[in-house]
Each structure stands twice: as structure tokens, then as C-alpha cells.
Protein backbone atom coordinates (compact mmCIF):
# COMPACT_ATOMS: atom_id res chain seq x y z
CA UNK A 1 12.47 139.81 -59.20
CA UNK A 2 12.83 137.28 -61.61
CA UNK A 3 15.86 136.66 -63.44
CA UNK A 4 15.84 133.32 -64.89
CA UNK A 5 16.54 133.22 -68.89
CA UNK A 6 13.95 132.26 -71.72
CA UNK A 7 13.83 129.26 -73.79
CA UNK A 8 15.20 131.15 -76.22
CA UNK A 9 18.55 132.58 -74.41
CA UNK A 10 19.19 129.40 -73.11
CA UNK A 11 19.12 127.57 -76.40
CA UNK A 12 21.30 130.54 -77.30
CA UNK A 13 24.01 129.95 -74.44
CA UNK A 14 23.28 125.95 -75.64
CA UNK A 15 24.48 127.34 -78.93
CA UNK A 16 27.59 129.64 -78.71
CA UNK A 17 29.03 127.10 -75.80
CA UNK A 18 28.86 124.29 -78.15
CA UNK A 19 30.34 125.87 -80.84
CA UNK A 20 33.42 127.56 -78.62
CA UNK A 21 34.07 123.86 -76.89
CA UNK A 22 33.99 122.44 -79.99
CA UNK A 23 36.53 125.01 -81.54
CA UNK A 24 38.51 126.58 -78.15
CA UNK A 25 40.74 123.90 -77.33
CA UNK A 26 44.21 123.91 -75.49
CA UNK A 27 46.22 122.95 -78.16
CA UNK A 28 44.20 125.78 -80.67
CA UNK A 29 44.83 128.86 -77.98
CA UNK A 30 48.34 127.94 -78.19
CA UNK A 31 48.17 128.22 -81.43
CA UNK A 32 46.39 130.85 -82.21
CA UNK A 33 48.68 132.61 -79.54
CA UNK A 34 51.64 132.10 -81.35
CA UNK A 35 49.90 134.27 -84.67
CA UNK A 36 50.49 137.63 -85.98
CA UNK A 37 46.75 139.20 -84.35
CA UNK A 38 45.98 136.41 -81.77
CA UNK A 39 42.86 135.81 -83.20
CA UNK A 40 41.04 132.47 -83.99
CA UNK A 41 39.54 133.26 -87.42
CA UNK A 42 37.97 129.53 -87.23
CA UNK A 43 36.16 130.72 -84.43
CA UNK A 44 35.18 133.80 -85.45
CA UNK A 45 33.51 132.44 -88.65
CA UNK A 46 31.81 129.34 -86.65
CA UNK A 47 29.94 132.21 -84.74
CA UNK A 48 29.21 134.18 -87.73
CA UNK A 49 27.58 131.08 -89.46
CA UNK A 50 25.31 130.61 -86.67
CA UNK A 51 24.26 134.23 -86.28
CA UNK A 52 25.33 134.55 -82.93
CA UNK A 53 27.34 137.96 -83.61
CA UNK A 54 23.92 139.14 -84.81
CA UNK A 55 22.41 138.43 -81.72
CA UNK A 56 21.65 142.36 -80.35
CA UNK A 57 21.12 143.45 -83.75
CA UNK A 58 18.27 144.33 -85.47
CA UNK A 59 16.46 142.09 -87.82
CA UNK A 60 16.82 144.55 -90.58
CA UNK A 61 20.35 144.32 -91.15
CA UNK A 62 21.06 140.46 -90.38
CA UNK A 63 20.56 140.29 -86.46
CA UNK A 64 18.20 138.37 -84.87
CA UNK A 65 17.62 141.12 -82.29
CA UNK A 66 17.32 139.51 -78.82
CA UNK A 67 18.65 142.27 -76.54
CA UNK A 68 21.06 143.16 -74.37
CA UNK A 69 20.12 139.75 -72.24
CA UNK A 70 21.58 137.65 -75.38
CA UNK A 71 24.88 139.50 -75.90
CA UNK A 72 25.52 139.04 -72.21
CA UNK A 73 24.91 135.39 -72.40
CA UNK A 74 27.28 135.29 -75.26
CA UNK A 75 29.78 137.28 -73.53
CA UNK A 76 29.86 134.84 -70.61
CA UNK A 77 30.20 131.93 -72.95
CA UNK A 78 33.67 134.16 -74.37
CA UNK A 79 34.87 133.95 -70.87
CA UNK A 80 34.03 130.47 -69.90
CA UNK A 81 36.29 129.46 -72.95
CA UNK A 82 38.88 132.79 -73.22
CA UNK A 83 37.96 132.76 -76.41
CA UNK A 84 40.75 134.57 -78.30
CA UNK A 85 37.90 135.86 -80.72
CA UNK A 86 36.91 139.86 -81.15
CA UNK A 87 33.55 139.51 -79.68
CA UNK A 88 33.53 142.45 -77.10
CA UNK A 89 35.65 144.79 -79.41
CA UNK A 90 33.03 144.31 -82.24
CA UNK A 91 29.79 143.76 -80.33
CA UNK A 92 29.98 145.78 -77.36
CA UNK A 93 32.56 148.70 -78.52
CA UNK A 94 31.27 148.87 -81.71
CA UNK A 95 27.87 147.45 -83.13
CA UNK A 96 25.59 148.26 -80.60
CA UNK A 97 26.58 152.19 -80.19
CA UNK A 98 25.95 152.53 -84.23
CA UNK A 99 23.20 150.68 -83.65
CA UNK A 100 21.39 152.77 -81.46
CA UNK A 101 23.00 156.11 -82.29
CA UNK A 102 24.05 155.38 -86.11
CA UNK A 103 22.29 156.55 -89.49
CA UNK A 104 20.69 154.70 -91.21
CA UNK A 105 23.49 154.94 -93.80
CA UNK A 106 26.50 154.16 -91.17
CA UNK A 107 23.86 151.35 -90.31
CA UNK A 108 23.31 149.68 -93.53
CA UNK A 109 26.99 150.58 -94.44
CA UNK A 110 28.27 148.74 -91.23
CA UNK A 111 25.83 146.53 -89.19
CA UNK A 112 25.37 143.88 -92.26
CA UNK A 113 28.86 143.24 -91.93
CA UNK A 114 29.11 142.53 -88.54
CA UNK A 115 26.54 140.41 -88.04
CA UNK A 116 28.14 137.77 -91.37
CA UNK A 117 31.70 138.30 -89.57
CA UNK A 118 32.93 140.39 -92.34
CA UNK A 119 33.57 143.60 -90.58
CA UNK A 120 35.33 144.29 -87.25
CA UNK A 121 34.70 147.09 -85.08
CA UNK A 122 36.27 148.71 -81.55
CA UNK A 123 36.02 151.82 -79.92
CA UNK A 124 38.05 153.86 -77.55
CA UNK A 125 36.73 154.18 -74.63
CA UNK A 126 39.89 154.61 -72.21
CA UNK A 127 40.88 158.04 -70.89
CA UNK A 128 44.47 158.86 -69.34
CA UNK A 129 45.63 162.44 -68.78
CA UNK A 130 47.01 162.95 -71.72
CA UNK A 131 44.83 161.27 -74.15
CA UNK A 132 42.22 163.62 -74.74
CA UNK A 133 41.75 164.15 -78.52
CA UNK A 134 40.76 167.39 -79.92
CA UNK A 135 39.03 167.86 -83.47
CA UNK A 136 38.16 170.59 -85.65
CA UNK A 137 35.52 170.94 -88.88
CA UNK A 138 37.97 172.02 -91.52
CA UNK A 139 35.12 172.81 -94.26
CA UNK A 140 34.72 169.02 -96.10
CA UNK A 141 35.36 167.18 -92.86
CA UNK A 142 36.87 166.81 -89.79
CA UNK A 143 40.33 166.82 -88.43
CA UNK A 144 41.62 164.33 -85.24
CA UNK A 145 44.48 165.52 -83.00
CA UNK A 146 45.39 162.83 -80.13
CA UNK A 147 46.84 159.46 -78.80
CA UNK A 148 44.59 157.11 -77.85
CA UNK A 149 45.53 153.99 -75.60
CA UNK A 150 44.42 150.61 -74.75
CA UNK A 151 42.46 149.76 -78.44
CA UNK A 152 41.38 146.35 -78.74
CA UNK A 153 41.04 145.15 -81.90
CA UNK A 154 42.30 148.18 -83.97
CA UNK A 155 44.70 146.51 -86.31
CA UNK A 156 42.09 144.57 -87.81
CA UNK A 157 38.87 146.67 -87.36
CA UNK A 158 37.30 148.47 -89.95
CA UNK A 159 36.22 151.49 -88.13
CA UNK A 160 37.21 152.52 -84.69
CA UNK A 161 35.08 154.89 -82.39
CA UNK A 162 37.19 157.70 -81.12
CA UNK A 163 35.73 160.21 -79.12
CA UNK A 164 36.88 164.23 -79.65
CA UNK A 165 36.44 167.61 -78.38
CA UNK A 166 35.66 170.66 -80.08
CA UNK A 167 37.78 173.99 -78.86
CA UNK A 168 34.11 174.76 -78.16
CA UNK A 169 33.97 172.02 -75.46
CA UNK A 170 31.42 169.77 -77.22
CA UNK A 171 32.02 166.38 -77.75
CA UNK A 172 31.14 164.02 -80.69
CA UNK A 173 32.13 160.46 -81.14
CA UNK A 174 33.98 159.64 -85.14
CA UNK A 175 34.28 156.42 -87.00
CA UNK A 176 37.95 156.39 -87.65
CA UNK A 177 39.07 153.91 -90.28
CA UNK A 178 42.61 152.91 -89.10
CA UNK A 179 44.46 152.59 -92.09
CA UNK A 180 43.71 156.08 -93.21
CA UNK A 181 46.59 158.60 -93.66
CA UNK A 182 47.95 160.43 -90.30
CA UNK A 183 46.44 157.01 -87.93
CA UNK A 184 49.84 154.72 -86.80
CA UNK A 185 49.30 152.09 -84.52
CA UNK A 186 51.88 150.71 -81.81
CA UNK A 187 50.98 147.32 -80.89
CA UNK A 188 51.10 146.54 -76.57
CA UNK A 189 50.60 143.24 -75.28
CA UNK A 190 48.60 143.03 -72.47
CA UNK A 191 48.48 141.09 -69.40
CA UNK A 192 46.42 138.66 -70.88
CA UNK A 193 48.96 138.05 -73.84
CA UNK A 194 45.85 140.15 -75.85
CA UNK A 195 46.78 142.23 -79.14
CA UNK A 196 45.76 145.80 -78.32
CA UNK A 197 46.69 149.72 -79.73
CA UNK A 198 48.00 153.24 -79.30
CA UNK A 199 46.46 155.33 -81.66
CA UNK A 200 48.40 158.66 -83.08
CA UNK A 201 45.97 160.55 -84.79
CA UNK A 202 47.85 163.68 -86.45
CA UNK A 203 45.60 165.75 -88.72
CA UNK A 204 43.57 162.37 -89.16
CA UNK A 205 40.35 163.68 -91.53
CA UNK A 206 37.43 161.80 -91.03
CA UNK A 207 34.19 162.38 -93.68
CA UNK A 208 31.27 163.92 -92.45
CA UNK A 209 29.22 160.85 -93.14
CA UNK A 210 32.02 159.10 -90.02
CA UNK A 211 30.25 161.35 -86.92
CA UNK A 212 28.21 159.20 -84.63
CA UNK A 213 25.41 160.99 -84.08
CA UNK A 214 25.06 165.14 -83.87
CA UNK A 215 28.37 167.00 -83.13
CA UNK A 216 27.15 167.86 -79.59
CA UNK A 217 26.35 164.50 -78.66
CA UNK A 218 29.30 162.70 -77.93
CA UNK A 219 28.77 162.90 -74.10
CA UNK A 220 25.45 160.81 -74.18
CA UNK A 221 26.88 158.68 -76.97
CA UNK A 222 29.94 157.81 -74.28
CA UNK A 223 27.63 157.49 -71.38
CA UNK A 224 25.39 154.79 -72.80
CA UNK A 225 28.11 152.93 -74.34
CA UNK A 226 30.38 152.95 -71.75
CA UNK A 227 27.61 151.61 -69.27
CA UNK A 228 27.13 148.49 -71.80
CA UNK A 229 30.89 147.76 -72.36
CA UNK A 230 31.48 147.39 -68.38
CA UNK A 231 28.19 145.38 -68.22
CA UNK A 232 29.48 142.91 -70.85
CA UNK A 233 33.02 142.82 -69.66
CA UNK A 234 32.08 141.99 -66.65
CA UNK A 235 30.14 139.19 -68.22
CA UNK A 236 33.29 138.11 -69.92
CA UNK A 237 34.78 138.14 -66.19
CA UNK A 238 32.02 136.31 -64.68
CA UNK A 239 32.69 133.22 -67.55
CA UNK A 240 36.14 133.15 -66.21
CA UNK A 241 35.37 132.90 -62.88
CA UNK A 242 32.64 130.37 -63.43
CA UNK A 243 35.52 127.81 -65.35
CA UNK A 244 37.57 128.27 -63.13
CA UNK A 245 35.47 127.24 -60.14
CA UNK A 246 34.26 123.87 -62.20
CA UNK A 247 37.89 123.00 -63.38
CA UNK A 248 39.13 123.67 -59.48
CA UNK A 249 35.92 121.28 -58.35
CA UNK A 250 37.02 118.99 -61.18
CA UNK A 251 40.77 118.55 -59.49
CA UNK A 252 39.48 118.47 -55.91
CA UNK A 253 37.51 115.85 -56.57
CA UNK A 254 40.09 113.88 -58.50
CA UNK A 255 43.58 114.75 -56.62
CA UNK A 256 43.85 112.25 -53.71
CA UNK A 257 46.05 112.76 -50.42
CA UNK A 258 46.56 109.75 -47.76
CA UNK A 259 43.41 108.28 -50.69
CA UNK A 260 41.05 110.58 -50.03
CA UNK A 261 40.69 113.53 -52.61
CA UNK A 262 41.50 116.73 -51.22
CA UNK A 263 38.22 118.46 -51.82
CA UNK A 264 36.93 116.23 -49.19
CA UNK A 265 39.69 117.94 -46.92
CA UNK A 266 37.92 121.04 -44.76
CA UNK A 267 40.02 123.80 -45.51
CA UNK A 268 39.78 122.89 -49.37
CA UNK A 269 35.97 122.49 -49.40
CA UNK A 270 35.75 125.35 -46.85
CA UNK A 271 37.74 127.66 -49.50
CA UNK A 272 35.81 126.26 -52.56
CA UNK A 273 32.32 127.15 -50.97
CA UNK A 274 33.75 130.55 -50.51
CA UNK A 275 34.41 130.56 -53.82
CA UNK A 276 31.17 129.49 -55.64
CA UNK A 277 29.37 131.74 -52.89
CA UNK A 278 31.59 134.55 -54.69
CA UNK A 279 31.02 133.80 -57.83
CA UNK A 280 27.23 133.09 -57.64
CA UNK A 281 27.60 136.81 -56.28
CA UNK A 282 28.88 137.90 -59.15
CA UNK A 283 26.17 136.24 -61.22
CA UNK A 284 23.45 137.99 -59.07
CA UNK A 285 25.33 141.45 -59.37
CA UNK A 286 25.46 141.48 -63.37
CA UNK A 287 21.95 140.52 -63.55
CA UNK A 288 20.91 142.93 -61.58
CA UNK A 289 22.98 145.34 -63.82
CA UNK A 290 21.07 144.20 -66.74
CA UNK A 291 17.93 144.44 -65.43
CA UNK A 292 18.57 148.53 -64.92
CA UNK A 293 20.13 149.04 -68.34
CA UNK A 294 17.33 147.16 -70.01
């Protein structure tokens, strides 16, 4: 089974790490870390210019549409860098379930933006026991009941997907703008010093022209997004992993004990070769991943 990336993807990955390195340094995440929403705005609009958040979607609305494969390679690129950016909130929450499940009004209405940088989307995707929301048709629209935890991105996003179930037991998936009336948002900083939300939703009304899909489709809808947002988080995870195994070879081979550098020492090298073996692992395991999803 062959694996191995075209020309194309890997003058994409060329690309977005170019542009990250060039923007994502030290001195700028401490920065950017010490803002209101944690996010570098520079960034953002250096990988708007070149397309790259257009990279999954379709040519119609401003993507170049290269698949799953590209927004992967992007995503690992994110991770290599930590880039304090909205890329997996926006991309992978967001773009590519209106994408493939939107109308072709929620499309035209939302897509465009995405791809120039101009509109932020999230979704959300995490369930505890008492998150569930509920929802109800009230005649014009519909009407949200619920808390929903762990939301990336959803002070600044446009439109955040919020799953909800019917008294009947169906579920549908709504684009819930965030600053509309009933939605407050208590900001949680996570372990990673990220920016993300609890949503209250009380007697939240979202249009008709907001539901992703059919009313009774929110179970698929959740399915196939939820498979893509662990593939490409775990690409995020994988561009960690990957930096941190060069800058650790970097040191090794630099830091010297009784002259000799350390990586030369067995139970250093012995531990780094565990290491890449992992992490090559990890590479094998998320392409793998791809190749069933695609």
C-alpha cells in the first residue's frame, strides 16, 4: 500500500511550513499568548492569502479542493509549529461538515468566507452526562435547550455546530451564531493555555435556514464528522511529536558531557530510537486512517 504524498501535497506541506516558520516564532507565541483570544491574526491571514484554508474545499466557493490528504498535511504543519491559529476549529469542526452536508445556500453563505479567512467556524462535538441539548420546532424556527462544553473557537466564530435532540429522539445538527440572544459563553483555559467555551443555550432560536442537513440526520452528520476531527487532531498530535523528536536530536547532538555530546551516550540514543520508532508509528497509524476515510 502506498502512502507516499504527490507533488502537489508536498509543495503544499513546502507551503504552509514556510509560512508558519516564518510567522510562529518564540517571541510571537508569547505574545500572542498574552492577548485577549490567543490567536495570531498575522498568521491566520498569511494562510488565508495563500489559500491554504481552502485547501479541502471545493473549487466553487474559493477552495482549491485537494482532499482530506491536504488538510491533514496542513494539520501536521499546525502541530509542528503549535500554531496558536483556528485551523482545526474552522477546517475540521466546521467547513468540511457544511461542506459535505450543507445547502447550497449555508454553502455559498459560509464556505467563501472561510476559505479568504473572513469567517470562523467550530462545532461541538464533546458529550458529558449532562450536556445533552434538547430542541424543539416552535413554528418559524427552532428552539436550543443545553450546556455545551469544551468549544474551541466560539468567541470568535461565526457559526457554531451544536448538535440537539428532538423529544422524538431524532437528532439534527444547528448552526448556532454565538452572539445571538439566550447563547452566554464562559471562557476555560485549557491545559494547553488554549481559549475554549461553555455554551448556555436557553430558548436559543435558530432559523430554519441554520439546520445542517434534514432534521433526522444529525446522527450520520456526527458520525462522519467526528471520524474527520479525530483523524486531523491526531495529525495536529503527530506535528508535535515530530518537533519534538528533531529539537530533542538537535540538543543531543549539541549538549556535551566529559566532551562528548550526550546523544552519543547509550541510554540517550537508546531512548531517542525508541522515540522516532514511536513516532514513525504514529505516522504509519494516521495514514492508514486516511486511507479508510478517503
Amino acid at each position: 500500500m502506498d502512502f507516499s504524498y504527490t507533488e502537489d501535497e508536498q509543495a503544499l506541506r513546502e507551503l504552509s511550513r514556510q509560512i508558519l516558520e516564518d510567522h510562529i516564532t518564540q517571541d510571537r507565541l508569547r505574545e500572542v499568548e498574552s492577548s485577549e483570544d490567543r490567536i495570531d491574526r498575522k498568521a491566520w491571514s498569511a494562510l488565508a492569502e495563500a489559500n491554504l484554508l481552502g485547501v479541502a474545499l471545493p473549487e466553487e466557493y474559493g477552495g482549491s479542493d485537494m482532499g482530506l490528504a491536504a488538510l491533514v498535511i496542513l494539520h501536521e504543519e499546525i502541530g509542528r509549529t503549535v500554531a496558536p491559529v483556528p485551523v482545526y476549529a474552522t477546517l475540521a469542526l466546521g467547513a468540511l461538515p457544511v461542506a459535505e452536508f450543507g445547502s447550497d445556500e449555508q454553502k455559498q453563505r459560509l464556505l467563501p468566507g472561510v476559505a479568504s479567512g473572513d469567517v470562523i467556524l467550530t462545532a461541538s462535538l464533546v458529550e458529558t452526562g449532562d450536556s445533552e441539548t434538547s430542541v424543539r420546532h416552535d413554528g418559524t424556527g427552532w428552539r436550543l435547550e443545553g450546556i455545551r462544553p469544551f468549544v474551541p473557537a466560539a468567541g470568535i466564530a461565526h457559526r457554531v455546530l451544536v448538535p440537539a435532540r428532538r423529544e422524538s429522539g431524532e437528532l439534527g445538527v444547528f448552526l448556532v451564531d454565538p452572539r445571538t440572544d439566550g447563547v452566554s459563553l464562559e471562557v476555560q483555559e485549557t491545559t494547553n493555555r488554549e481559549l475554549q467555551s461553555v455554551m448556555h443555550l436557553a430558548s436559543v432560536r435558530v432559523p430554519e435556514n441554520d439546520l445542517l442537513g434534514a432534521p433526522d440526520q444529525g446522527e450520520e452528520i456526527l458520525g462522519w464528522a467526528l471520524d474527520r476531527a479525530l483523524l486531523l487532531q491526531c495529525a495536529l498530535l503527530l506535528g508535535v511529536a515530530d518537533r519534538a523528536l528533531r529539537m530533542t536530536a538537535d540538543y543531543t547532538s549539541e549538549r556535551k558531557q566529559f566532551d562528548r555530546p550526550i546523544g552519543s551516550f547509550q541510554a540517550v540514543h537508546t531512548r531517542a530510537a525508541d522515540a522516532f520508532i514511536d513516532v514513525e508509528a504514529m505516522r504509519l497509524t494516521l495514514q492508514r486512517a486516511l486511507h479508510v476515510l478517503t
